[in-house]
C-alpha atoms as a PDB file:
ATOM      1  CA  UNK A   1      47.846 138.984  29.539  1.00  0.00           C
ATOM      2  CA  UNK A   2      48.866 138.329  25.864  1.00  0.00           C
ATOM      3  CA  UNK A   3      47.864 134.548  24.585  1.00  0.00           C
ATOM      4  CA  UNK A   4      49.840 132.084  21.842  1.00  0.00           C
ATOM      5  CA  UNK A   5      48.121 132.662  18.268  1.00  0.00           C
ATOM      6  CA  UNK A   6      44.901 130.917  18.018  1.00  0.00           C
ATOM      7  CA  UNK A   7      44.189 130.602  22.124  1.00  0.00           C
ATOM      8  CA  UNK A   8      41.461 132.952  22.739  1.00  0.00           C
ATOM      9  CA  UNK A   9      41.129 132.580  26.381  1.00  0.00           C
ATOM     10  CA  UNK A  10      44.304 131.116  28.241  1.00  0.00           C
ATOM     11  CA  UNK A  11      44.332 129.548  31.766  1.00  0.00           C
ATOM     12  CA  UNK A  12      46.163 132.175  34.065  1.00  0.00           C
ATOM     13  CA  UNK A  13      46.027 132.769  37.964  1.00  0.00           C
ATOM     14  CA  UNK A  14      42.876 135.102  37.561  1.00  0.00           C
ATOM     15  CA  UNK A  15      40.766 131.655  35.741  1.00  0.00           C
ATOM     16  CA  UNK A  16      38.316 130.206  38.134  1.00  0.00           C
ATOM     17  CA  UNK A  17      39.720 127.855  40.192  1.00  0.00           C
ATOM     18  CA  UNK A  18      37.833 124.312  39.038  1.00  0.00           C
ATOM     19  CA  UNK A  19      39.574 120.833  38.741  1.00  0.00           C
ATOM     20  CA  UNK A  20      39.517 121.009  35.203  1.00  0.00           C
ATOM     21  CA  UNK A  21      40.897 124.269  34.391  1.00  0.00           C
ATOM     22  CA  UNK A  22      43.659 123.339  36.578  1.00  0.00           C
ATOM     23  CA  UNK A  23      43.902 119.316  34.934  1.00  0.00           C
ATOM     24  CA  UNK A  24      43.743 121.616  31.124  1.00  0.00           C
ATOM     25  CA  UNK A  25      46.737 124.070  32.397  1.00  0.00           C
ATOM     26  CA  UNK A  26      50.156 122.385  31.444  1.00  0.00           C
ATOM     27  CA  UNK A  27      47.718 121.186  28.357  1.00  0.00           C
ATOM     28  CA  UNK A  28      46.215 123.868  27.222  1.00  0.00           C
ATOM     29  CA  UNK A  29      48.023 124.909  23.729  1.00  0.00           C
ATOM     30  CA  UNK A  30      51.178 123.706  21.520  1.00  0.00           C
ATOM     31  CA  UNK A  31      53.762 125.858  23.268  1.00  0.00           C
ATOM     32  CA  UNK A  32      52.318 124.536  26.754  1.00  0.00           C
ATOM     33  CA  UNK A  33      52.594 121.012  25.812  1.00  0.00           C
ATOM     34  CA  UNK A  34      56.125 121.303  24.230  1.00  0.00           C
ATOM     35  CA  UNK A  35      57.429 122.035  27.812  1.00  0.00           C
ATOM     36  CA  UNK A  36      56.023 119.176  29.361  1.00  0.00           C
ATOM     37  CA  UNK A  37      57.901 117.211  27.168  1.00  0.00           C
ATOM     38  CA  UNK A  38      61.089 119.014  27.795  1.00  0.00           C
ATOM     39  CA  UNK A  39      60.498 118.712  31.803  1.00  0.00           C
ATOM     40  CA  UNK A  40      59.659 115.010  30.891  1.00  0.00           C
ATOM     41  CA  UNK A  41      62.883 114.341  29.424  1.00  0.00           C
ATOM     42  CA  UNK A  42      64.941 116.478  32.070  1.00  0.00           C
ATOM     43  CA  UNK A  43      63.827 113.543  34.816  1.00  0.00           C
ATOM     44  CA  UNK A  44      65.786 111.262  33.040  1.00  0.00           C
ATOM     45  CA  UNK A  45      68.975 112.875  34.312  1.00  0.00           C
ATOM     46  CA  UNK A  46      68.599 112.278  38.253  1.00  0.00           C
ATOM     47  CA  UNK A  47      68.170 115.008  40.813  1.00  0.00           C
ATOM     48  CA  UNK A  48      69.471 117.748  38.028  1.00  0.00           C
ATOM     49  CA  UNK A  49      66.314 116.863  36.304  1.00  0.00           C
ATOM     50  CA  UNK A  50      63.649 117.228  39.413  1.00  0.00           C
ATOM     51  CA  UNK A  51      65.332 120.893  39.975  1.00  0.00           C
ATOM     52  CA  UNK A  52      65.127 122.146  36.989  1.00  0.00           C
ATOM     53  CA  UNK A  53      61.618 121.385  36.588  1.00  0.00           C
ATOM     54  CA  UNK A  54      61.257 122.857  40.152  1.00  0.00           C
ATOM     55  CA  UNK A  55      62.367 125.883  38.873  1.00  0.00           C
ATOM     56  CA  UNK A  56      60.804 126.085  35.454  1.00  0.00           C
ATOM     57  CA  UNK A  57      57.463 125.866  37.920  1.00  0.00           C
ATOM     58  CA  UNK A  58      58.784 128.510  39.385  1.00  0.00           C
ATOM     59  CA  UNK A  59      59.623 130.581  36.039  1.00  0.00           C
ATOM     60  CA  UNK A  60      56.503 130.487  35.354  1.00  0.00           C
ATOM     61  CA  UNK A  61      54.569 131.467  37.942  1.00  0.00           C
ATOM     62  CA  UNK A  62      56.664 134.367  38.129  1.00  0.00           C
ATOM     63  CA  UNK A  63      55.781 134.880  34.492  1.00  0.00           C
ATOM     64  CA  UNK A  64      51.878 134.954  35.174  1.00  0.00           C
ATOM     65  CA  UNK A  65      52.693 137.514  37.807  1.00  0.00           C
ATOM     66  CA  UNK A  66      53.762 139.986  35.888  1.00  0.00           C
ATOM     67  CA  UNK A  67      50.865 140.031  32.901  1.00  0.00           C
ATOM     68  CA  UNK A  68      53.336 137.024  30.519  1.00  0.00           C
ATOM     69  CA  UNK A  69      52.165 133.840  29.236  1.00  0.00           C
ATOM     70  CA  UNK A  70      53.809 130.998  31.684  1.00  0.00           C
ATOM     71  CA  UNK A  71      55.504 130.038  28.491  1.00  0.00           C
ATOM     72  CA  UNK A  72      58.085 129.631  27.220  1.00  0.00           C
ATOM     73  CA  UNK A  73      59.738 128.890  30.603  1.00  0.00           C
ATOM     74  CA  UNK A  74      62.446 126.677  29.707  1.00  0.00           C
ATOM     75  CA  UNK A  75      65.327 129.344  29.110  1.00  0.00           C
ATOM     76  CA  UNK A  76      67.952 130.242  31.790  1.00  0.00           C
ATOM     77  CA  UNK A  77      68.917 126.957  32.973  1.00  0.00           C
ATOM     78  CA  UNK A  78      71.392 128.175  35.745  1.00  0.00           C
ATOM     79  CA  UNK A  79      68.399 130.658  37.094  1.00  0.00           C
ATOM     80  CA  UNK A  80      66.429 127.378  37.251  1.00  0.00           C
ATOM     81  CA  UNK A  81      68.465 125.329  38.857  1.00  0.00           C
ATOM     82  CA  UNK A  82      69.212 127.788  41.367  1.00  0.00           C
ATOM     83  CA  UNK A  83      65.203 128.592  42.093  1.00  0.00           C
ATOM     84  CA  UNK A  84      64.684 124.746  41.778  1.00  0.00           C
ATOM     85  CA  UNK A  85      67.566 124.043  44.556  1.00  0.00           C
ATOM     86  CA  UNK A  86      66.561 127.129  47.060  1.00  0.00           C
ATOM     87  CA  UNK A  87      63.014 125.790  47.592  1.00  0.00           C
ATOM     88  CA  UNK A  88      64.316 121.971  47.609  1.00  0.00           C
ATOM     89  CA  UNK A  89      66.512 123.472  50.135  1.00  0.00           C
ATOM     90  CA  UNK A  90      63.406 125.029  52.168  1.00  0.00           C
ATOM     91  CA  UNK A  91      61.214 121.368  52.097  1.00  0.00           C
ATOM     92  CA  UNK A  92      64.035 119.896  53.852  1.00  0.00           C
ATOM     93  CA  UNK A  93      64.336 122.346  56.379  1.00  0.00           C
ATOM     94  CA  UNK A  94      60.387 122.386  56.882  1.00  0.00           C
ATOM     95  CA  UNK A  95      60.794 118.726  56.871  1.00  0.00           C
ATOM     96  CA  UNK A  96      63.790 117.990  58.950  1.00  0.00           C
ATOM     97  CA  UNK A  97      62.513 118.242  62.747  1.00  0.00           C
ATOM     98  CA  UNK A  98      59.987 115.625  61.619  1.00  0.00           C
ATOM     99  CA  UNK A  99      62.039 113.330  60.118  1.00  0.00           C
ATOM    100  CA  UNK A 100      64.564 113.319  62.958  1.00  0.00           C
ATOM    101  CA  UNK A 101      61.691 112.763  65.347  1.00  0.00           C
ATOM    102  CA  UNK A 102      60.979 109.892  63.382  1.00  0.00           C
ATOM    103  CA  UNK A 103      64.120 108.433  63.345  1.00  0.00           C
ATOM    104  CA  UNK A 104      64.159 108.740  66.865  1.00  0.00           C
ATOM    105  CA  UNK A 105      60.694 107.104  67.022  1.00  0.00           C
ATOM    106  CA  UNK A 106      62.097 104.113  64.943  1.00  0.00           C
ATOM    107  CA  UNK A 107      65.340 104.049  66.915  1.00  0.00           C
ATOM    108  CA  UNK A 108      63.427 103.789  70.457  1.00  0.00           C
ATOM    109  CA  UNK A 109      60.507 102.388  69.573  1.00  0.00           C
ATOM    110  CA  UNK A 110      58.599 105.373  71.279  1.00  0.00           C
ATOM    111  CA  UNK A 111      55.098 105.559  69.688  1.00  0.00           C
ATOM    112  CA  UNK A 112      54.734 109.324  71.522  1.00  0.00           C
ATOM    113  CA  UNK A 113      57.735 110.075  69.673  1.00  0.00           C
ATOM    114  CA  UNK A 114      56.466 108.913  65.939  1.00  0.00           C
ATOM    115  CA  UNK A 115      52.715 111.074  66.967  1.00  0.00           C
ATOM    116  CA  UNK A 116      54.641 113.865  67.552  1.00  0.00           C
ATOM    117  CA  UNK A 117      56.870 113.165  63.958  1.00  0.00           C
ATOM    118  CA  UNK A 118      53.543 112.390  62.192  1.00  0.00           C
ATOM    119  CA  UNK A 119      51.835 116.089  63.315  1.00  0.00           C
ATOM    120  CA  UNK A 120      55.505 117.809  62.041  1.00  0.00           C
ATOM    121  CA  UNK A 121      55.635 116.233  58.599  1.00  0.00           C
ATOM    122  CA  UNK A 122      52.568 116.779  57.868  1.00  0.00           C
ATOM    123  CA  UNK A 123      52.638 120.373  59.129  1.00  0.00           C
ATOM    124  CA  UNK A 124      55.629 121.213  56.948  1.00  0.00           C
ATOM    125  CA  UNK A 125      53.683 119.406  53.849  1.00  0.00           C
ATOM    126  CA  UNK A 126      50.963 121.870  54.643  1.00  0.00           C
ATOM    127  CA  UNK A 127      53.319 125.020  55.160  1.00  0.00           C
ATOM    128  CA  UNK A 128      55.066 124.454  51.191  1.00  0.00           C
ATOM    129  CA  UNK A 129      52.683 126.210  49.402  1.00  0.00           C
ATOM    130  CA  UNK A 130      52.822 129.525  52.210  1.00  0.00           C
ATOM    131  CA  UNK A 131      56.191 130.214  50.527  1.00  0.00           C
ATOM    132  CA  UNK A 132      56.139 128.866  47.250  1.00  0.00           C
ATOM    133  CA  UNK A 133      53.969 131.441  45.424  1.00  0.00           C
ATOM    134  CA  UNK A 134      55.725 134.388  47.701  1.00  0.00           C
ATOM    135  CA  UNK A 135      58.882 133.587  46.482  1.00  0.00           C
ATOM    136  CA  UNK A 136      57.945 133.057  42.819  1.00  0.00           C
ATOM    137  CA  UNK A 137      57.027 136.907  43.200  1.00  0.00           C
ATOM    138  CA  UNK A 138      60.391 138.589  43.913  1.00  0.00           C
ATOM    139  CA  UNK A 139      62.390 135.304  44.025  1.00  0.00           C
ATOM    140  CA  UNK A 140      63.658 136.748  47.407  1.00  0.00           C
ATOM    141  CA  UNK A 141      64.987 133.834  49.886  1.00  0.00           C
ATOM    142  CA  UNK A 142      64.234 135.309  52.815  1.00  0.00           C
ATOM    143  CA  UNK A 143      60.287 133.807  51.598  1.00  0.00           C
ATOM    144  CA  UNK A 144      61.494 130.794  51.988  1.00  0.00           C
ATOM    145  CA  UNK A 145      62.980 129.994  55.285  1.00  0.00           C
ATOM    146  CA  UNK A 146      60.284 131.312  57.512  1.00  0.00           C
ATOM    147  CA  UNK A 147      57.694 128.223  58.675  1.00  0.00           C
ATOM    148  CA  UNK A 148      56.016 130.079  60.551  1.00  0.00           C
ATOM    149  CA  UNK A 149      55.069 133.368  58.098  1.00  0.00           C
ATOM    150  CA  UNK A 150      54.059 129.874  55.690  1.00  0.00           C
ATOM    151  CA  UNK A 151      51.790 128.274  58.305  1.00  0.00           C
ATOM    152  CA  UNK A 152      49.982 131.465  59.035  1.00  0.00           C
ATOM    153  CA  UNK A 153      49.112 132.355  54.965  1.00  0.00           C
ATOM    154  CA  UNK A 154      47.898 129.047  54.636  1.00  0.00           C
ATOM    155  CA  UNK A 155      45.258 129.730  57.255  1.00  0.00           C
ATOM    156  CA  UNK A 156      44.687 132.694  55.819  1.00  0.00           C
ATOM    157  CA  UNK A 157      44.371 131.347  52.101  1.00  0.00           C
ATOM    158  CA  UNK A 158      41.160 129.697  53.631  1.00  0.00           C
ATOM    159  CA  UNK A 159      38.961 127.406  52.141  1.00  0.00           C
ATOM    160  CA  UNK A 160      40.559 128.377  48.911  1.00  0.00           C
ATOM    161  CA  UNK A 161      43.603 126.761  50.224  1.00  0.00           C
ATOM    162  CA  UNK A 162      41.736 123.743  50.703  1.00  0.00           C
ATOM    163  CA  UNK A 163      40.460 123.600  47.661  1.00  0.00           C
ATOM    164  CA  UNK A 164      43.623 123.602  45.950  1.00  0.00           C
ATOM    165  CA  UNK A 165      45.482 120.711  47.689  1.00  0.00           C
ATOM    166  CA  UNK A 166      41.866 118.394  46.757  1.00  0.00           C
ATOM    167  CA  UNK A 167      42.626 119.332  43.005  1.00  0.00           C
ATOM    168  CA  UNK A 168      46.298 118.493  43.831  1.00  0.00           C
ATOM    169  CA  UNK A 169      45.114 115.171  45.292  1.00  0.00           C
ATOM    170  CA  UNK A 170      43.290 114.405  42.326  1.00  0.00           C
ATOM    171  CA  UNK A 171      46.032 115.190  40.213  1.00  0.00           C
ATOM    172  CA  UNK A 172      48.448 113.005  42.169  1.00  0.00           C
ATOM    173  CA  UNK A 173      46.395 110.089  41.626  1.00  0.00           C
ATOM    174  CA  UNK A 174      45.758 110.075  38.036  1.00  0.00           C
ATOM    175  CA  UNK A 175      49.661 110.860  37.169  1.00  0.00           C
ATOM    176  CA  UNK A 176      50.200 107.193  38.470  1.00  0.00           C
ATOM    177  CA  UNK A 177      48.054 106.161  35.410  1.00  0.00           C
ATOM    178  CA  UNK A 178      51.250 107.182  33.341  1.00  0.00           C
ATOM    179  CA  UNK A 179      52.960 104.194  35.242  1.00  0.00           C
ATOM    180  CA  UNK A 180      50.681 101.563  32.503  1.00  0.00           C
ATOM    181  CA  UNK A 181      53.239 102.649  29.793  1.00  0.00           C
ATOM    182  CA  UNK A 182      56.176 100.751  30.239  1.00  0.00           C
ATOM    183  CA  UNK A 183      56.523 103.325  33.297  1.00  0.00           C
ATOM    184  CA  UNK A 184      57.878 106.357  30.652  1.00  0.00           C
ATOM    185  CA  UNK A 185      54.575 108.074  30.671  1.00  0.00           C
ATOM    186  CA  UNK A 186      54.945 108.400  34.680  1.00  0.00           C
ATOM    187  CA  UNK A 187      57.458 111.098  33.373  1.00  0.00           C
ATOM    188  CA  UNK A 188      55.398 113.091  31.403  1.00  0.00           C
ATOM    189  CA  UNK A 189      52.108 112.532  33.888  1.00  0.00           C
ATOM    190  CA  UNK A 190      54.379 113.486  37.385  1.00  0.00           C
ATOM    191  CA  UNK A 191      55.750 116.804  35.312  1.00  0.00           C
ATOM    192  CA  UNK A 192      51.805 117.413  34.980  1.00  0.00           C
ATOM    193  CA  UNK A 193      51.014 116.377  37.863  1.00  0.00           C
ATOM    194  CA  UNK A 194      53.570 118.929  39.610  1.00  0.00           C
ATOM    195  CA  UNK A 195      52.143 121.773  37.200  1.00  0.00           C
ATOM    196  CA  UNK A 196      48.731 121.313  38.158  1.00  0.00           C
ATOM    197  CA  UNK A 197      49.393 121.581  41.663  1.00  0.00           C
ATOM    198  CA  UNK A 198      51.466 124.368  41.597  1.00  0.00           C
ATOM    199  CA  UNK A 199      49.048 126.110  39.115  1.00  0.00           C
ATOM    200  CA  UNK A 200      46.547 125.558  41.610  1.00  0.00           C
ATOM    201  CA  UNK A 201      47.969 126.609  44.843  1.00  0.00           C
ATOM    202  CA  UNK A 202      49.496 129.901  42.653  1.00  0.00           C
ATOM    203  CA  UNK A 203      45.945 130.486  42.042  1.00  0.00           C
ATOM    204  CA  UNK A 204      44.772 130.698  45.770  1.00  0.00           C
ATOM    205  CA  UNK A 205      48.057 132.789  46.932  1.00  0.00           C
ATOM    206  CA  UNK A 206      48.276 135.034  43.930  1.00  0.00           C
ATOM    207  CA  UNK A 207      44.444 135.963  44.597  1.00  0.00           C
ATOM    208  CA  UNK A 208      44.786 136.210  48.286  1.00  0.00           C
ATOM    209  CA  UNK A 209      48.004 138.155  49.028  1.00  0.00           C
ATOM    210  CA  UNK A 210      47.617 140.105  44.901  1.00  0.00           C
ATOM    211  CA  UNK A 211      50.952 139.311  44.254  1.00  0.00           C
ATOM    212  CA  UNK A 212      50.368 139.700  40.443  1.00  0.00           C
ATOM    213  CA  UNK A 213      49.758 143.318  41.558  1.00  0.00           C
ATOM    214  CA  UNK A 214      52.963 142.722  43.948  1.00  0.00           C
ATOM    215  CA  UNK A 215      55.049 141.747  41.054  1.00  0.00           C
ATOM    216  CA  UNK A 216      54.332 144.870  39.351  1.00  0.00           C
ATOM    217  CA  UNK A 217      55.148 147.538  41.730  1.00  0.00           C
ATOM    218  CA  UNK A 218      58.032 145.717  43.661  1.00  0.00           C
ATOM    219  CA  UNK A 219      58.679 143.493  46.526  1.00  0.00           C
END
């Protein structure tokens, strides 16, 4: 994989995974940090923003994959925007038989009802990263919509997988240091925030199922 003039060793999906390799990704040279600004000032326009920077994730993961730099990423906005509202599309479906069991728990009051909501969000907040990376490979749907195929790679991502979603933890809770400037650096640390997770979990799936070596010789 080629590198921007003057960065001798990049941060790809073959760098160790460590909390700050992954905190250093979206950072890591001129061109990287001029897209975090661009997904920063996307969010100001509401919903159209959060999708696009959905799918610039996705752009470039799918870069990485096949031997590119991740950047530049931000090019193609109808491409993003479609990537961005496919796998929005596929969290609410993971998420939808919890949240109606939880409306139902609210609505009668049945504490069985909210356990059994509890274990299904949570399961389909654990299943998101078993299609995410797969689908940044080929960009085929059919990755998407399948909880099931999800729940069973991220058992088999291991303790890998684990790993991943603590450096996504950490992540989470330092972007809401952004919210101590006026609340307009919560833009540019939640865009970071987002990249360092998926970075991470890209890491663990890429290495796991080779889909780098996927990319290359087809779906």
């Amino acid at each position: 994989m080629t590198s921007p003039v003057g960065e001798a060793a990049p941060i790809d999906l073959r760098s160790p995974l460590r909390l700050w390799t992954c905190f250093r990704f979206p950072l890591q040279h001129a061109a990287a940090r001029r897209e975090l600004l661009i997904g920063a000032a996307w969010l100001l326009v509401p919903g159209i923003g959060w999708l696009l920077n959905m799918g610039h994730r996705i752009a470039m993961t799918h870069r990485m994959m096949n031997g590119d730099p991740a950047w530049p990423a931000w090019r193609g906005h109808r491409a993003l925007l479609r990537h961005g509202t496919l796998t929005f599309l596929g969290m609410v479906y993971y998420h939808a038989p919890g949240a109606l069991r939880g409306w139902l728990a609210w609505r009668y009051e049945s504490t069985a009802l909210g356990v059994v909501a509890s274990a299904l969000l949570v399961g389909a907040t654990v299943a998101i990263p078993g299609f995410m990376s797969h689908y940044c490979r080929g960009f085929d749907p059919r990755e998407i919509f399948d909880p099931l195929r999800a729940l069973r790679r991220c058992w088999q991502g291991g303790a890998g997988y684990w790993h991943a979603w603590s450096i996504a933890a950490c992540a989470l809770v330092l972007s809401f240091a952004g919210l101590a400037l006026a609340g307009i650096g919560f833009l540019l640390t939640s865009v970071w925030f987002w990249q360092v997770a998926g970075f991470a979990f890209a890491c663990v799936m890429t290495r796991r199922f080779e889909l780098d070596r996927a990319a290359a010789t087809g779906p």
